[in-house]
C-alpha atoms as a PDB file:
ATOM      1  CA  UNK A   1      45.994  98.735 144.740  1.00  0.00           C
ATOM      2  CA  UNK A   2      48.555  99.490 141.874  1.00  0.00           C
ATOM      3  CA  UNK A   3      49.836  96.764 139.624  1.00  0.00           C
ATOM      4  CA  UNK A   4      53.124  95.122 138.819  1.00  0.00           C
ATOM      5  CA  UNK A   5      54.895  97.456 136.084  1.00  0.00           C
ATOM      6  CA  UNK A   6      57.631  96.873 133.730  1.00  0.00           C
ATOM      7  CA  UNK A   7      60.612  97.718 133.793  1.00  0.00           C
ATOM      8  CA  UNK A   8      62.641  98.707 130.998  1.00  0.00           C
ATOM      9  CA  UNK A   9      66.370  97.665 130.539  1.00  0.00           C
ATOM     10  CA  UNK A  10      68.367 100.736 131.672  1.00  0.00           C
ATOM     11  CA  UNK A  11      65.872 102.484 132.717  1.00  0.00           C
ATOM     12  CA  UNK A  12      66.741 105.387 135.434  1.00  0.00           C
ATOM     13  CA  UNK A  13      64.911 104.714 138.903  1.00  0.00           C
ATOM     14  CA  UNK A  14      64.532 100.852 138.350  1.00  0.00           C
ATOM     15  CA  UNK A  15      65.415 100.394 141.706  1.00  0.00           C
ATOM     16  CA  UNK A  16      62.538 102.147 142.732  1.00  0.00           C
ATOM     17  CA  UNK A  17      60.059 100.378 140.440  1.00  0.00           C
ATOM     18  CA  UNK A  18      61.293  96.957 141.859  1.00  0.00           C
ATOM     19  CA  UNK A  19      60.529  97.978 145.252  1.00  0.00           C
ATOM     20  CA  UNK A  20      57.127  99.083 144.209  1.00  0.00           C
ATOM     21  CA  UNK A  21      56.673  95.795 142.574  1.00  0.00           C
ATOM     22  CA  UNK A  22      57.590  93.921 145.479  1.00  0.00           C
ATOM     23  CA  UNK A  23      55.758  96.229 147.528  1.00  0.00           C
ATOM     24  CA  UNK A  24      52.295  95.322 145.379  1.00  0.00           C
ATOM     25  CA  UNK A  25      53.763  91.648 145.774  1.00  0.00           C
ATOM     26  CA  UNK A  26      53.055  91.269 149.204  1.00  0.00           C
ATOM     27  CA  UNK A  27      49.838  93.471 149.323  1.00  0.00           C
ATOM     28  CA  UNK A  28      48.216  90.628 146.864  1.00  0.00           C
ATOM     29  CA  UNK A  29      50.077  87.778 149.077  1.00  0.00           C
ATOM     30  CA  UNK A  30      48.938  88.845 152.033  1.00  0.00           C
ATOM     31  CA  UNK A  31      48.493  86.345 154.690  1.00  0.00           C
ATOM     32  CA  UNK A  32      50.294  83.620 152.507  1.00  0.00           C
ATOM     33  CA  UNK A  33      54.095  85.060 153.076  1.00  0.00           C
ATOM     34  CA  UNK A  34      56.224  83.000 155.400  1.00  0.00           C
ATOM     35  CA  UNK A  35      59.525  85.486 155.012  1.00  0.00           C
ATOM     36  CA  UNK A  36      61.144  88.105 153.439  1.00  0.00           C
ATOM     37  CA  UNK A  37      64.434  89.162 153.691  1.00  0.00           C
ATOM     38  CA  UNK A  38      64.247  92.568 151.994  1.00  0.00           C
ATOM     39  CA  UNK A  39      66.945  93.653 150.918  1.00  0.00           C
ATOM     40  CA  UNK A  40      70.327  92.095 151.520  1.00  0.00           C
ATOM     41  CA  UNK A  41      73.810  91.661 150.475  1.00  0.00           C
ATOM     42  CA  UNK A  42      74.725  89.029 152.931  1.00  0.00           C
ATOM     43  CA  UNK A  43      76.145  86.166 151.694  1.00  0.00           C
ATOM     44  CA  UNK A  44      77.240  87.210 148.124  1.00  0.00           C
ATOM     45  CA  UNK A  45      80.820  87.199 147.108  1.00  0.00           C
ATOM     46  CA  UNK A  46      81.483  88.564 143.811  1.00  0.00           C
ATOM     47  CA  UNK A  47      84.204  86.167 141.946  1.00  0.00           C
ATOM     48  CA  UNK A  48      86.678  86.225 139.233  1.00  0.00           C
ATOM     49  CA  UNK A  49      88.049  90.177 139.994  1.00  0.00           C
ATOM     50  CA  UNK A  50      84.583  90.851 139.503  1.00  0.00           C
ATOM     51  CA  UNK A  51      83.809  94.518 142.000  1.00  0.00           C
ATOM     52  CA  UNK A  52      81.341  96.826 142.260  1.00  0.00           C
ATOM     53  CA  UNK A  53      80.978 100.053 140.412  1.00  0.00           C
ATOM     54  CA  UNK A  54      81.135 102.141 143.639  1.00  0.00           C
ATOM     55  CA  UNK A  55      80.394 102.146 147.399  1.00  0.00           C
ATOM     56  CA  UNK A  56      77.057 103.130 146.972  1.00  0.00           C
ATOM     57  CA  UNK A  57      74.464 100.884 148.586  1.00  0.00           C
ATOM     58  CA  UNK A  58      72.635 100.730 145.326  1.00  0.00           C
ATOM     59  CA  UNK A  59      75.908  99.489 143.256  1.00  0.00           C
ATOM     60  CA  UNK A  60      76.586  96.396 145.943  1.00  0.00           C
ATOM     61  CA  UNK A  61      75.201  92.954 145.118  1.00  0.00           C
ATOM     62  CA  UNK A  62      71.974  92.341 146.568  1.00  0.00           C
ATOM     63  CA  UNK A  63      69.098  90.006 146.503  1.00  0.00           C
ATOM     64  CA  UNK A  64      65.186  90.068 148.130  1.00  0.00           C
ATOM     65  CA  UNK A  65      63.844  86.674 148.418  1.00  0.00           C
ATOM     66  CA  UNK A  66      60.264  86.421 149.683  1.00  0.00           C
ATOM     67  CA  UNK A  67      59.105  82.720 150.369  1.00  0.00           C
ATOM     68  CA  UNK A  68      55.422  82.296 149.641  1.00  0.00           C
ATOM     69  CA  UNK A  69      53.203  79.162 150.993  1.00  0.00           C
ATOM     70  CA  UNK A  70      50.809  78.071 148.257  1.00  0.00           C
ATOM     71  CA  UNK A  71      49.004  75.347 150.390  1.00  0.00           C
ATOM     72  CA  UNK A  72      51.272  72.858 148.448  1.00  0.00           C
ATOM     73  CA  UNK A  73      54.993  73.980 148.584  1.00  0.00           C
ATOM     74  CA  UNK A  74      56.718  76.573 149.638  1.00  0.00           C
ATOM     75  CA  UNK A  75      57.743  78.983 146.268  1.00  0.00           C
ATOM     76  CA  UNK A  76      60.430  81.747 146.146  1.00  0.00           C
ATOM     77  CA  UNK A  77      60.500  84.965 144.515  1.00  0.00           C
ATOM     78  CA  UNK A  78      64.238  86.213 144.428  1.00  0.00           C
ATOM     79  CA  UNK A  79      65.432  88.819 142.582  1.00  0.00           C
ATOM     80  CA  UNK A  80      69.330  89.972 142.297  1.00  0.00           C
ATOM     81  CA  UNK A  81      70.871  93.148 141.278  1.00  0.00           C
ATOM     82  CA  UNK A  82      74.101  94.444 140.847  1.00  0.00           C
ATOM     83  CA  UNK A  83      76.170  97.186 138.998  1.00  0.00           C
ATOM     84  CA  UNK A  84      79.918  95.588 138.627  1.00  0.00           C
ATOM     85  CA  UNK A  85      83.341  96.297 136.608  1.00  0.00           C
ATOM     86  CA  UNK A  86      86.206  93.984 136.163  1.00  0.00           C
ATOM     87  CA  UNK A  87      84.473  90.943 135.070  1.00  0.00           C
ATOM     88  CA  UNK A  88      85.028  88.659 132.473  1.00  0.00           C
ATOM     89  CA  UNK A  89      82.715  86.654 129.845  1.00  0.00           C
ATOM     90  CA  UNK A  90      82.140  83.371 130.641  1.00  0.00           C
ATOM     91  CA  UNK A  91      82.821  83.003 133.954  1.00  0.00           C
ATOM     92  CA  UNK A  92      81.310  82.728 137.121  1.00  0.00           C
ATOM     93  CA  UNK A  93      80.694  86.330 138.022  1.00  0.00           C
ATOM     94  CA  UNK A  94      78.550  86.049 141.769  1.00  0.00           C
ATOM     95  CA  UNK A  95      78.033  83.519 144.135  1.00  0.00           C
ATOM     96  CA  UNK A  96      74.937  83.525 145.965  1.00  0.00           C
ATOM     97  CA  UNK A  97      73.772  82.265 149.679  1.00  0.00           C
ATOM     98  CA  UNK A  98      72.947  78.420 149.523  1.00  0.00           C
ATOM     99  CA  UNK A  99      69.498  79.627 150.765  1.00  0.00           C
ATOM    100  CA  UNK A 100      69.077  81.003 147.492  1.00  0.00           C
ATOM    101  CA  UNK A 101      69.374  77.155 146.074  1.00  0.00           C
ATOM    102  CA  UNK A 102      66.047  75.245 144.713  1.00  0.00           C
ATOM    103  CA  UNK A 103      65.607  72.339 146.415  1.00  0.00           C
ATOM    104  CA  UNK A 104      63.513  71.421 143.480  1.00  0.00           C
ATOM    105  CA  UNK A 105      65.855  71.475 141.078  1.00  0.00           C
ATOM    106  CA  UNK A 106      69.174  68.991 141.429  1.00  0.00           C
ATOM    107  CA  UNK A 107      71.132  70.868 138.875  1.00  0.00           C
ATOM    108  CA  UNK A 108      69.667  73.572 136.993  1.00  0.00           C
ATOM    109  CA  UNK A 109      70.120  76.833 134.828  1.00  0.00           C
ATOM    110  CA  UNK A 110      67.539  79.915 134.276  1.00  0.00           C
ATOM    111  CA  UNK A 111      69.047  82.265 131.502  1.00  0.00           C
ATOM    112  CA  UNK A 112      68.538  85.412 131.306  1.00  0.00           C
ATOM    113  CA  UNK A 113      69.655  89.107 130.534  1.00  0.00           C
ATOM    114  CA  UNK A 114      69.207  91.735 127.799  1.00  0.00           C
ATOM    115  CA  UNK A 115      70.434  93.015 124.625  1.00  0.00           C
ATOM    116  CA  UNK A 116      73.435  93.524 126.130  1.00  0.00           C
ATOM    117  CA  UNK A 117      74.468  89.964 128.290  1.00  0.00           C
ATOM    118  CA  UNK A 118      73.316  86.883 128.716  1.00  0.00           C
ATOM    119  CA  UNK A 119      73.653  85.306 131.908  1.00  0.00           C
ATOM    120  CA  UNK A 120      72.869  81.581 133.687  1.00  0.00           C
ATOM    121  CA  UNK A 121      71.701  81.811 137.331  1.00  0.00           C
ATOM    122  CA  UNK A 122      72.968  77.649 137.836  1.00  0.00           C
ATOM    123  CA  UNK A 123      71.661  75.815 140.488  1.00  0.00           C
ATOM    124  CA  UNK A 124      73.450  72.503 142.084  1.00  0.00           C
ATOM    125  CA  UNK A 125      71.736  70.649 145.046  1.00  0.00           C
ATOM    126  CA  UNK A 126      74.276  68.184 145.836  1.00  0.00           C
ATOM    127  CA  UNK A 127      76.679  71.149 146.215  1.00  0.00           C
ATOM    128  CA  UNK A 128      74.166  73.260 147.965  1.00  0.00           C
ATOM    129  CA  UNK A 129      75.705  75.950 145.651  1.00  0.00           C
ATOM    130  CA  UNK A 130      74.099  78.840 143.357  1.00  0.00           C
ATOM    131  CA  UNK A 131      76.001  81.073 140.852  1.00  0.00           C
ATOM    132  CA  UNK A 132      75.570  83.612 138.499  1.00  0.00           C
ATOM    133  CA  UNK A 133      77.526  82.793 135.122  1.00  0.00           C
ATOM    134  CA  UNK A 134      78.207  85.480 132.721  1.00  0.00           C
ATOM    135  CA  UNK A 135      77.838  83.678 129.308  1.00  0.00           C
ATOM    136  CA  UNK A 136      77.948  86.828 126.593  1.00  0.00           C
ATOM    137  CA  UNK A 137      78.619  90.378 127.293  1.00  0.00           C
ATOM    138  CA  UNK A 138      78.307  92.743 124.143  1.00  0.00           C
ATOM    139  CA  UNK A 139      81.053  95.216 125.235  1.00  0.00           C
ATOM    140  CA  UNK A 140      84.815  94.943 126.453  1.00  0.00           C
ATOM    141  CA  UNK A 141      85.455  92.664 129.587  1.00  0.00           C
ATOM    142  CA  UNK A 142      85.140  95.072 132.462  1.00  0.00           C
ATOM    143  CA  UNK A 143      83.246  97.875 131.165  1.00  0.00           C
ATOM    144  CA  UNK A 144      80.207  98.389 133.821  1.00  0.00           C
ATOM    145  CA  UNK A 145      77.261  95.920 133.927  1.00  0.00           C
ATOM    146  CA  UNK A 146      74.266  96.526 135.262  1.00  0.00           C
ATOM    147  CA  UNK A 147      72.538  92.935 135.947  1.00  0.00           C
ATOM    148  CA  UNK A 148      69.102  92.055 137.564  1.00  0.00           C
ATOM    149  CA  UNK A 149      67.464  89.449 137.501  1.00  0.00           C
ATOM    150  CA  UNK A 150      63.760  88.404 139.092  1.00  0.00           C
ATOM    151  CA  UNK A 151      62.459  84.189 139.164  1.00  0.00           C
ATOM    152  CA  UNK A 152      60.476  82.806 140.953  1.00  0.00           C
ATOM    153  CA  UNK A 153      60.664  78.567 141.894  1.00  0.00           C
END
């Protein structure tokens, strides 16, 4: 069995290395997976003029949640990706499926990002809502982003 690797910001092919990852995922987690959606753009809506880069099925806004059962609760791993133009800093950028929300959390953030952005994934419970907020972006408004993203909760 190979292990998780790493993937490098902008790095060509990271696609392919998530995949793997998840693949090795749910080798090790075998017989403790309750779902997986693979891969799946349903439910995102990308806000605030915000589009993707192209048509190609690797530029649209997707996300892979797999829900795990740890004998306790049940924990997610989700990970989003998307390659997008005409957005604007500090804004809310994507809007996720209210699957996607922790019910753990009543009103959260999880920051992440790169040299290059820094973005809040925010999580509200009493609006059964979760977003993707584009705090800093270290280029012109609208020049293409590539964001991903992996948590688990």
């Amino acid at each position: 069995m190979t292990e998780i690797k790493t993937i490098v910001a902008g790095q060509s092919s990271w696609d392919k290395l998530v995949n793997a990852n998840f693949k090795n995922i749910v080798e090790k987690l075998d017989g403790m997976i309750v779902s997986d959606t693979d891969w799946t753009s349903e439910g995102i809506t990308l806000l605030n003029g915000t589009i993707p880069v192209d048509d190609f099925a690797t530029s649209q806004p997707m996300y892979r949640m797999i829900k795990i059962n740890t004998g306790v609760t049940i924990a997610r791993i989700i990970s989003v990706r998307a390659s997008m133009l005409k957005f604007t800093a500090k804004t809310d950028i994507i809007s996720l499926p209210s699957d996607l929300v922790s019910p753990n959390y009543r009103a959260a953030g999880f920051s992440f990002g790169n040299q290059l952005y820094r973005a809040t994934w925010l999580n509200s419970v009493s609006n059964k809502t979760a977003t993707i907020h584009l705090d800093t972006f270290a280029g012109a408004d609208g020049v293409r982003l590539d964001l991903e993203t992996t948590l688990m909760y």
